[in-house]
C-alpha atoms as a PDB file:
ATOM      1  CA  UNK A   1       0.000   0.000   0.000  1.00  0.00           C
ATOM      2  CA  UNK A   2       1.678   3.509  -0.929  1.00  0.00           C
ATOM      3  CA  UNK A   3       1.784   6.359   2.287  1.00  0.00           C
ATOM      4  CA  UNK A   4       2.350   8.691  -0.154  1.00  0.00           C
ATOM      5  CA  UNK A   5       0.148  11.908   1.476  1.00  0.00           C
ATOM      6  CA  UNK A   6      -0.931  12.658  -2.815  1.00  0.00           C
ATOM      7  CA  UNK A   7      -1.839   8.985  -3.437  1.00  0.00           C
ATOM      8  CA  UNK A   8      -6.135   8.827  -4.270  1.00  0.00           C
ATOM      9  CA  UNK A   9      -6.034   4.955  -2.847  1.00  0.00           C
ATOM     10  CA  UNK A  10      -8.266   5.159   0.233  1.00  0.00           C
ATOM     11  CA  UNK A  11      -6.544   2.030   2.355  1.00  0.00           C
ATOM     12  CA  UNK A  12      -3.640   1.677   3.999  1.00  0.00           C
ATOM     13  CA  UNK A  13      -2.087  -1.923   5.199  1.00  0.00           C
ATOM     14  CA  UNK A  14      -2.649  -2.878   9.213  1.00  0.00           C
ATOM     15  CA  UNK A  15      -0.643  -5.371   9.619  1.00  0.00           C
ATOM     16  CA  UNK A  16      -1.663  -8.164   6.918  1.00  0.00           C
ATOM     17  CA  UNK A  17      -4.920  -6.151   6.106  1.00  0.00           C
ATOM     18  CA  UNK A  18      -6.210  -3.502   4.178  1.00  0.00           C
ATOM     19  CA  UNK A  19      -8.445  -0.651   5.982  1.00  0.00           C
ATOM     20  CA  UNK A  20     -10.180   2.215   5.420  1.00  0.00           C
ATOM     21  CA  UNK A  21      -6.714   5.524   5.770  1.00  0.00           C
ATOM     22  CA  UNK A  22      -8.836   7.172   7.842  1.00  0.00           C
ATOM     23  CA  UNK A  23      -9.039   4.511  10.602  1.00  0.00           C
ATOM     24  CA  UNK A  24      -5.679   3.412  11.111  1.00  0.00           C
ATOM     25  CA  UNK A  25      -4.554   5.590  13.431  1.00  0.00           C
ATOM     26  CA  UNK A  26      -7.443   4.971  15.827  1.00  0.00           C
ATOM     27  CA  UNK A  27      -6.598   0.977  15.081  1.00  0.00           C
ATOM     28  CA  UNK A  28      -3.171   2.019  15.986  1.00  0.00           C
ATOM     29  CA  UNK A  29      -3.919   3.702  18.896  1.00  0.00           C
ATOM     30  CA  UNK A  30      -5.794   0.919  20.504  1.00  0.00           C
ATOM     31  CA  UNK A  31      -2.971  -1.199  20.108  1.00  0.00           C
ATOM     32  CA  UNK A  32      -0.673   0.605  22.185  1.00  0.00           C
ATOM     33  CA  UNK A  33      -3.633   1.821  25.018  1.00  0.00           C
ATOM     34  CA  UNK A  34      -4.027  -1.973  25.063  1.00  0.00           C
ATOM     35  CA  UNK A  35      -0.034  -2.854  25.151  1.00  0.00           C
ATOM     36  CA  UNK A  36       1.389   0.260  27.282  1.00  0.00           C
ATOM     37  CA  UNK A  37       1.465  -1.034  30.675  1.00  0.00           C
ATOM     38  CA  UNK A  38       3.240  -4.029  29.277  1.00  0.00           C
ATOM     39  CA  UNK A  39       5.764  -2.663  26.934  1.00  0.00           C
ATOM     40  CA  UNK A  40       8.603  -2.844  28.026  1.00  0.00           C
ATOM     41  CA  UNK A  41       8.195  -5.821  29.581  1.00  0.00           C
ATOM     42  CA  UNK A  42       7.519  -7.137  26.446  1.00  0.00           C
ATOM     43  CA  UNK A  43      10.241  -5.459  24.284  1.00  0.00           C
ATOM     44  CA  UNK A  44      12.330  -7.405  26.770  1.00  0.00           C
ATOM     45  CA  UNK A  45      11.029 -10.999  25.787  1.00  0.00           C
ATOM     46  CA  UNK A  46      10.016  -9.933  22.236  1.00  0.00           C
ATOM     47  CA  UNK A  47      13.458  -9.219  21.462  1.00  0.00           C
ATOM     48  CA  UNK A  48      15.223 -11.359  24.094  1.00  0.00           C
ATOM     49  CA  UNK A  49      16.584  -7.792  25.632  1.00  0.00           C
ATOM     50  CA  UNK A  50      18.559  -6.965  22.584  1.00  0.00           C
ATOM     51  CA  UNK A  51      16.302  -4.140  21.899  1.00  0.00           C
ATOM     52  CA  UNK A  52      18.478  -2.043  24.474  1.00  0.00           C
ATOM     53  CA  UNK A  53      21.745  -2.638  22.578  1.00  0.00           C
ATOM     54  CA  UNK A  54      20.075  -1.590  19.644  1.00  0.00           C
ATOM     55  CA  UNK A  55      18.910   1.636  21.378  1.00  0.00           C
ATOM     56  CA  UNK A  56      21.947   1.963  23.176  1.00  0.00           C
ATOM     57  CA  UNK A  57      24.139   2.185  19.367  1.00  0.00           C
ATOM     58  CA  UNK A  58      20.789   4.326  18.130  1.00  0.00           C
ATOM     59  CA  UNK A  59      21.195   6.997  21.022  1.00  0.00           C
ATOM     60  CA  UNK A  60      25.351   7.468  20.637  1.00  0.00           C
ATOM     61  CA  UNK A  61      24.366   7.625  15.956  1.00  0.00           C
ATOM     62  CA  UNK A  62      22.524  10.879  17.007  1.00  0.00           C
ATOM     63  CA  UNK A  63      25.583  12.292  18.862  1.00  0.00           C
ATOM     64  CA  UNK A  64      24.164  13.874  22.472  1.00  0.00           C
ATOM     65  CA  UNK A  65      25.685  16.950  22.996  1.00  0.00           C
ATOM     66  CA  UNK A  66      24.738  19.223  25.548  1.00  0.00           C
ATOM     67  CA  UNK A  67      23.478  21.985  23.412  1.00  0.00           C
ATOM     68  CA  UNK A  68      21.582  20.055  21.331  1.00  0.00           C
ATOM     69  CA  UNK A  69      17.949  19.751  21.754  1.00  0.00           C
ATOM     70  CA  UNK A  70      16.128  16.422  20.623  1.00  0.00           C
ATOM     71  CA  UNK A  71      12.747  16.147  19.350  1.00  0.00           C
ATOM     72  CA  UNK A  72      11.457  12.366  19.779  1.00  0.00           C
ATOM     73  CA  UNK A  73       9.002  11.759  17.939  1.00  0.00           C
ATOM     74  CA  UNK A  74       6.732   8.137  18.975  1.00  0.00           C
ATOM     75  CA  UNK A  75       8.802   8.192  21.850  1.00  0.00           C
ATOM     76  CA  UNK A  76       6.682   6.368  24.266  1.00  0.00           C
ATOM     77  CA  UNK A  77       7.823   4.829  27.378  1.00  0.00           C
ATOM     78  CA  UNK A  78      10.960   7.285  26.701  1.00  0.00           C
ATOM     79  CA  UNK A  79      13.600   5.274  26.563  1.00  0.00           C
ATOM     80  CA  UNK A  80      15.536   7.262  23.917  1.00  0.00           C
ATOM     81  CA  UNK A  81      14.918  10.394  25.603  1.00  0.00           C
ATOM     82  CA  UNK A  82      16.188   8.966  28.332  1.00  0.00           C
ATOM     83  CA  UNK A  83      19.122   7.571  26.524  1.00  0.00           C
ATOM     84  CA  UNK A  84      19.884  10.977  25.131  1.00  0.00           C
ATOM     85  CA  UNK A  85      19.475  12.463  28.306  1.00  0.00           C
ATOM     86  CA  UNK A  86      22.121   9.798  29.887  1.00  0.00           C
ATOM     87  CA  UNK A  87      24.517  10.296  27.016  1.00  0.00           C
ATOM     88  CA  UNK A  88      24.643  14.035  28.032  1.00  0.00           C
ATOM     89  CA  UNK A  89      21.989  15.104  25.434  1.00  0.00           C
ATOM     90  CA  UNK A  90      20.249  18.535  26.039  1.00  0.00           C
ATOM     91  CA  UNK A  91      16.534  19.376  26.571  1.00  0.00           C
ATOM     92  CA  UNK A  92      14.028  16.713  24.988  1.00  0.00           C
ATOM     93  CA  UNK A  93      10.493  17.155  23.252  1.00  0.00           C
ATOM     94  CA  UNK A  94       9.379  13.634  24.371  1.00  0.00           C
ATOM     95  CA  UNK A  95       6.214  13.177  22.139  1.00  0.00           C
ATOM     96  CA  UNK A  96       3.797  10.647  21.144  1.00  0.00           C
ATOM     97  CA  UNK A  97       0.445  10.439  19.712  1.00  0.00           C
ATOM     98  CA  UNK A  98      -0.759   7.914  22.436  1.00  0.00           C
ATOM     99  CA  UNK A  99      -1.290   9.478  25.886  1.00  0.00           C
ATOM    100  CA  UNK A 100      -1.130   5.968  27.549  1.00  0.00           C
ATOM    101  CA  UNK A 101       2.369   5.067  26.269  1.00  0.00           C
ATOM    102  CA  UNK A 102       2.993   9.240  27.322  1.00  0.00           C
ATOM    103  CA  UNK A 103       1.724   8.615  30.969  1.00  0.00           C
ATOM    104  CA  UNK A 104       4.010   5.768  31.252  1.00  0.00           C
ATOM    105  CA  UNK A 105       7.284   7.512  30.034  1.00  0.00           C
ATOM    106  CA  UNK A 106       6.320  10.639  32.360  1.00  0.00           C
ATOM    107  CA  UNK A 107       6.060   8.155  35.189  1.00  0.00           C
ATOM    108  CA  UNK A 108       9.413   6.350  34.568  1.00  0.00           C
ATOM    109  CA  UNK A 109      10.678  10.351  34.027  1.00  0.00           C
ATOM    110  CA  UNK A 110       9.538  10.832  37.354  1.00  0.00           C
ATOM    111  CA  UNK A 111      10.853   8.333  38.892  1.00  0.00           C
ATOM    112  CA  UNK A 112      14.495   9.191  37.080  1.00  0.00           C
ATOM    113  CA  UNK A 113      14.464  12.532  38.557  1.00  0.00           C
ATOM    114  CA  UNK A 114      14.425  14.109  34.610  1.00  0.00           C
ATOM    115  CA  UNK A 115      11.038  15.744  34.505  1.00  0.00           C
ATOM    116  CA  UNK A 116      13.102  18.717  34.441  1.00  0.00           C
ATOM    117  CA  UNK A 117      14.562  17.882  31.434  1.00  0.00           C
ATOM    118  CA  UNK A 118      12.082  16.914  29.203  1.00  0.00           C
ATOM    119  CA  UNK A 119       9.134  18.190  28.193  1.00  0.00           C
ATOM    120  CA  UNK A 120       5.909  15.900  27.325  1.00  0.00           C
ATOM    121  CA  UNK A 121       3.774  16.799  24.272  1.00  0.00           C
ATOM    122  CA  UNK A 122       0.913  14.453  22.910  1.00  0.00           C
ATOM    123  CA  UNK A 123       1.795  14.894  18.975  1.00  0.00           C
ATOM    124  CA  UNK A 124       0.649  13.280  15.398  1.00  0.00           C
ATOM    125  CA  UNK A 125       4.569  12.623  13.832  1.00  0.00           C
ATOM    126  CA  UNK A 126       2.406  13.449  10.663  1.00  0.00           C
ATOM    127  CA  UNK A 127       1.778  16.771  12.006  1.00  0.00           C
ATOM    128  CA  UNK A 128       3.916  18.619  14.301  1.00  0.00           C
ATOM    129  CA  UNK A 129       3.469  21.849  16.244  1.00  0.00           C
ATOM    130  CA  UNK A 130       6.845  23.064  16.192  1.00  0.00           C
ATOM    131  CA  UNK A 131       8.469  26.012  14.071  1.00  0.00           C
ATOM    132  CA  UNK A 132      10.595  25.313  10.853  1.00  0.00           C
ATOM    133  CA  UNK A 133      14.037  24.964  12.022  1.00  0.00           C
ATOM    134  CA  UNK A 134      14.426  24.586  15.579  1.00  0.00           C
ATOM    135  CA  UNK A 135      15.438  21.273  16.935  1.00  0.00           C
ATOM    136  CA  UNK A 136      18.988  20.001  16.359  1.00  0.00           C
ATOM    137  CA  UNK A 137      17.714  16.376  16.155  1.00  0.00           C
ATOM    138  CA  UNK A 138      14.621  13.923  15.473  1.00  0.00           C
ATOM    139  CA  UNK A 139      14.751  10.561  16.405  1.00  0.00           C
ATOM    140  CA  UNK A 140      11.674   7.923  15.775  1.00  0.00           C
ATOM    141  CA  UNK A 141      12.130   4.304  17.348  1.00  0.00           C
ATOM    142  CA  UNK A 142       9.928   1.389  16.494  1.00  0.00           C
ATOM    143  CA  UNK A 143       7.422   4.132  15.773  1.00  0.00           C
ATOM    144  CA  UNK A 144       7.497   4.991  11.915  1.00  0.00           C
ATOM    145  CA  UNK A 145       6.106   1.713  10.884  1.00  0.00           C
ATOM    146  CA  UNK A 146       2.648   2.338  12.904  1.00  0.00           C
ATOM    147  CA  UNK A 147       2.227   6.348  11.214  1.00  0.00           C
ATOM    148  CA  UNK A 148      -0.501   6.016   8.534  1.00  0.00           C
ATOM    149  CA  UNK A 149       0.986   8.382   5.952  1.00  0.00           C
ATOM    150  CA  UNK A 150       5.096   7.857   6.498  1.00  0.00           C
ATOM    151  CA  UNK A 151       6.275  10.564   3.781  1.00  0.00           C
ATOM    152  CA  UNK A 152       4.245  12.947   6.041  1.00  0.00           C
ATOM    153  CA  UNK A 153       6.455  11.942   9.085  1.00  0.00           C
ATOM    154  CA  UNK A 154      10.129  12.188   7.267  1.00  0.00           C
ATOM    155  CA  UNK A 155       8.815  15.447   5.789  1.00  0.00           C
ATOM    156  CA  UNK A 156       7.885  16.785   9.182  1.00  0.00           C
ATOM    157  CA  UNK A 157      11.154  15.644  10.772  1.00  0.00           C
ATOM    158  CA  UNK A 158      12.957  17.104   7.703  1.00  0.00           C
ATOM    159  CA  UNK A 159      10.951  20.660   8.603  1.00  0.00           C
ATOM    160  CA  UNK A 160      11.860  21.008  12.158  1.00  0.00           C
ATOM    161  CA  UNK A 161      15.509  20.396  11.733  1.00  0.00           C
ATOM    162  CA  UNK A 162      18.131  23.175  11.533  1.00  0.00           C
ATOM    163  CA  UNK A 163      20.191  23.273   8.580  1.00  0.00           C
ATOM    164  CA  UNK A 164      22.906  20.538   9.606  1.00  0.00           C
ATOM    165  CA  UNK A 165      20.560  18.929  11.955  1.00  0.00           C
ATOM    166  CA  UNK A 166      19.741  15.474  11.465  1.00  0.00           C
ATOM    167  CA  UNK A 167      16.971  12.804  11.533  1.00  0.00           C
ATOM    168  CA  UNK A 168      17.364   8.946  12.849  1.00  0.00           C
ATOM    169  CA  UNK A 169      15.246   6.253  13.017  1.00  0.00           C
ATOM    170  CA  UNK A 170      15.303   2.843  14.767  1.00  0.00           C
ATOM    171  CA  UNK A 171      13.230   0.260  13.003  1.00  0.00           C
ATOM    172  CA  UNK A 172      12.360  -3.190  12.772  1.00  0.00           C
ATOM    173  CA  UNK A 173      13.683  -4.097   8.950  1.00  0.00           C
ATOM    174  CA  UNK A 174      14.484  -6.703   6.777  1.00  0.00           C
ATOM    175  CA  UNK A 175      16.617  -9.753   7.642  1.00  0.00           C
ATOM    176  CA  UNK A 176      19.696  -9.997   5.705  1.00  0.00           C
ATOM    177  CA  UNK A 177      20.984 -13.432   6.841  1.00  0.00           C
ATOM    178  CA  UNK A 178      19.129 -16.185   5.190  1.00  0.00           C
ATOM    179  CA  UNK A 179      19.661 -18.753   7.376  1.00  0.00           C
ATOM    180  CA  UNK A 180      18.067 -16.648  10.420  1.00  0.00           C
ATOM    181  CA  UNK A 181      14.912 -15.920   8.648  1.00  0.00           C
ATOM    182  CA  UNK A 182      12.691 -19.420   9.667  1.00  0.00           C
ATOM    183  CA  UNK A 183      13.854 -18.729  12.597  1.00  0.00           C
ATOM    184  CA  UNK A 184      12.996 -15.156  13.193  1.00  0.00           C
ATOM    185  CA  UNK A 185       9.276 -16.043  11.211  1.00  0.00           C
ATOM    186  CA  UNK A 186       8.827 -18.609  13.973  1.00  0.00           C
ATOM    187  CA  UNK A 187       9.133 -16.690  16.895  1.00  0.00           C
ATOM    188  CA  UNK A 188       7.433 -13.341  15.196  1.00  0.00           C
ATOM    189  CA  UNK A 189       4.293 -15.336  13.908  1.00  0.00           C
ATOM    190  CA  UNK A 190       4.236 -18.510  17.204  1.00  0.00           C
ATOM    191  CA  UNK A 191       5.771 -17.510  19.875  1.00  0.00           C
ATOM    192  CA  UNK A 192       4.982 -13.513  20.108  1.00  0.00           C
ATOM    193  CA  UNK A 193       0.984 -13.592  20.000  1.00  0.00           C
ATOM    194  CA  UNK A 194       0.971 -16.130  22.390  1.00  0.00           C
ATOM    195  CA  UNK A 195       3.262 -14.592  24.941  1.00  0.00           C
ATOM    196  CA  UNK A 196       0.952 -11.588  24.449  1.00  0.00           C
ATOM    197  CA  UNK A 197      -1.452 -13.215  25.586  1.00  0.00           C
ATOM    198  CA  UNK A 198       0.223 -14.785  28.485  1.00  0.00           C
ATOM    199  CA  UNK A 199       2.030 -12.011  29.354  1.00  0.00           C
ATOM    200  CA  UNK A 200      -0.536  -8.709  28.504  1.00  0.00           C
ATOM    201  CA  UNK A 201      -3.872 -10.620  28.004  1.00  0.00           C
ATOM    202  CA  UNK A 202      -3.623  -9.493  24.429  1.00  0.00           C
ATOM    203  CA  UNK A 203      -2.506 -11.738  21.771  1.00  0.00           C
ATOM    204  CA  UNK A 204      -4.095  -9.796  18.314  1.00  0.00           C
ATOM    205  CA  UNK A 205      -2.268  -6.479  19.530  1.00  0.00           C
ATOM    206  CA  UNK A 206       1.189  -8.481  19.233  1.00  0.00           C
ATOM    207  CA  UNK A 207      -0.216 -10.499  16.080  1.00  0.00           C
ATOM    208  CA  UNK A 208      -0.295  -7.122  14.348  1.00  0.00           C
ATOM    209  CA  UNK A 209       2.912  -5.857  15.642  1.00  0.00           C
ATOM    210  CA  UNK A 210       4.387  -8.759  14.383  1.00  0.00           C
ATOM    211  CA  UNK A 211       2.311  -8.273  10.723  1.00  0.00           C
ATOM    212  CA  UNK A 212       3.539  -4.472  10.640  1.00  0.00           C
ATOM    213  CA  UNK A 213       7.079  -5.271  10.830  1.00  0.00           C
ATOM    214  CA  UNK A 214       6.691  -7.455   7.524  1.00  0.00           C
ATOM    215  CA  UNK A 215       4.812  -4.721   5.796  1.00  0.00           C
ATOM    216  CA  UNK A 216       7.343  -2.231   6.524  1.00  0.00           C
ATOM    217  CA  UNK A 217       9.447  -0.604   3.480  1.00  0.00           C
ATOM    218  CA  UNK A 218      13.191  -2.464   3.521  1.00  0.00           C
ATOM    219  CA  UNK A 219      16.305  -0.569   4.118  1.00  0.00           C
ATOM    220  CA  UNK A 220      16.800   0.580   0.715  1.00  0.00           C
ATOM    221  CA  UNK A 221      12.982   1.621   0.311  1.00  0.00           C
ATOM    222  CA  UNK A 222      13.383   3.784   3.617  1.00  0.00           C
ATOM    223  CA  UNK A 223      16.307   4.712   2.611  1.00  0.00           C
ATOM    224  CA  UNK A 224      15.002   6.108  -0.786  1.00  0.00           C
ATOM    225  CA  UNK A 225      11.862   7.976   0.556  1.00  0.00           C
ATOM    226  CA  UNK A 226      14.448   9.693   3.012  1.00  0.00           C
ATOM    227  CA  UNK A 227      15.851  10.809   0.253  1.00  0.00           C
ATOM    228  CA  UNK A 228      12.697  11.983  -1.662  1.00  0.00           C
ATOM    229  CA  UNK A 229      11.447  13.621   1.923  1.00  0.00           C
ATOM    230  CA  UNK A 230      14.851  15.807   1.148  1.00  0.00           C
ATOM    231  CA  UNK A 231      17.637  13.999   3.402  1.00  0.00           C
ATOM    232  CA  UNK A 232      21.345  14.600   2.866  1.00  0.00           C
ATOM    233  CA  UNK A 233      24.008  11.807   3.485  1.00  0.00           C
ATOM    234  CA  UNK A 234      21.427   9.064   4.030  1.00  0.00           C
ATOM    235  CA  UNK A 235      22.841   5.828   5.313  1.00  0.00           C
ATOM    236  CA  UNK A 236      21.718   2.386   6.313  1.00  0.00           C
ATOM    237  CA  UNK A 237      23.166   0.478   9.630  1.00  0.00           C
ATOM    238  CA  UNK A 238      21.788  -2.966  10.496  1.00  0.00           C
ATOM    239  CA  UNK A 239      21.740  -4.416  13.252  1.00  0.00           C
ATOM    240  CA  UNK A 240      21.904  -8.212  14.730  1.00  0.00           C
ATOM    241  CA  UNK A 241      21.376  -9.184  10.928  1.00  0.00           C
ATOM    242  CA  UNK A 242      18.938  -6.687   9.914  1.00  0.00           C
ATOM    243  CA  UNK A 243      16.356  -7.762  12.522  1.00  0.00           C
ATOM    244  CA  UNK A 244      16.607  -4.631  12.491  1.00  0.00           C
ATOM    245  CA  UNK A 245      18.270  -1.326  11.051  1.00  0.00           C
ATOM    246  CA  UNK A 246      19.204   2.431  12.093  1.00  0.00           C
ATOM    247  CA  UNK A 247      18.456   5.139   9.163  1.00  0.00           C
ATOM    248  CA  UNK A 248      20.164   8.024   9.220  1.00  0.00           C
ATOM    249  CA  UNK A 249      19.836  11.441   7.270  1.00  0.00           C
ATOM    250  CA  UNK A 250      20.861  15.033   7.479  1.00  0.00           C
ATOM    251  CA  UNK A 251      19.403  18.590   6.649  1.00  0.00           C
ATOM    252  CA  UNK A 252      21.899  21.019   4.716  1.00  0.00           C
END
């Protein structure tokens, strides 16, 4: 299914099926209302903890400086803010469309002792409320694949940055080691729902997060619309085999 915003088709893919553009979001939503007390208890299993070495390498590619202020977009239970923050980042626009996952990362911010540092703002990555040219950096994680129109998001992350700023994302992608691929489909497609439903008494909402990571553009696909949003310098990093990838871009 295309996300381009000037593209007449009137469905976007949720997972493995088609719906109606103007509902995804709201099916999105639900997902993560349903998930957020869980999540990252469940980023632990789903990813066997390696999900914090990926964000661990994500958080030192965008380069914390003190300075600097970062603008994270999806950023949910805020554990790149926090990252950032950690790294000796400066002040942080910790957004997110969901105010559950939001409540949960101002919690855990509270309980860091960085509410001082960041501030919380409940905001579409499709839309942002934020002046042309005033962050230093934009970072999405695991959030890009859930926005219903993703040209809309790089184009908005593009927007906000300062001329020599620059935009990251941390993604689920494509595997590029064959022999791990059975493997990986096994666990995403047999093992996830059900711990779901073990785990946060909700097996569909981990079905579909499973789905959306298979309907996902592949590094170079990302890495092209990056390009056509107007990114500089665009590379690819994968990670743990492509499992899953960092894409990086910058404003000139």
């Amino acid at each position: 299914m295309s996300d381009n915003p000037t593209s007449t088709t009137d469905s976007v893919d949720f997972g493995y099926r088609s719906v109606p553009r103007a509902e995804k979001a709201g099916m999105v939503r639900a997902v993560f209302e349903s998930v957020a007390p869980k999540y990252d208890l469940m980023n632990d299993i789903m990813s066997l903890g390696v999900h914090r070495v990926w964000k661990h390498i994500f958080v030192s590619d965008l380069d914390p400086r003190p300075h600097h202020q970062l603008l994270d977009l999806a950023g949910g239970t805020g554990d790149i803010s926090f990252g950032w923050l950690g790294q000796g980042g400066g002040k942080v626009l910790l957004s997110d469309i969901n105010p559950a996952m939001l409540s949960v990362g101002r919690d855990r911010a509270m309980n860091k002792g960085l509410v001082g540092d960041i501030a919380f703002l409940v905001v579409d990555a499709e839309r942002v409320p934020l002046p042309d040219r005033s962050v230093d950096r934009v970072s999405i994680a695991f959030g890009l694949r859930n926005c219903t129109d993703k040209d809309a998001v790089l184009a908005e992350a593009r927007r906000v940055l300062k001329p020599g700023g620059r935009f990251l994302c941390l993604e689920f992608s494509k595997v590029q080691v064959a022999a791990l691929t059975p493997i990986y489909d096994a666990w995403s497609f047999k093992a996830l729902p059900r711990i779901g439903q073990w785990v946060a008494k909700d097996g569909d909402s981990y079905q579909y997060l499973a789905e959306s990571i298979r309907t996902f553009p592949d590094q170079a696909r990302l890495a092209a619309m990056m390009r056509q949003a107007g990114f500089a310098r665009v590379s690819v990093r994968n990670l743990s085999g492509g499992i899953a990838a960092i894409h990086a871009g910058w404003r000139l």
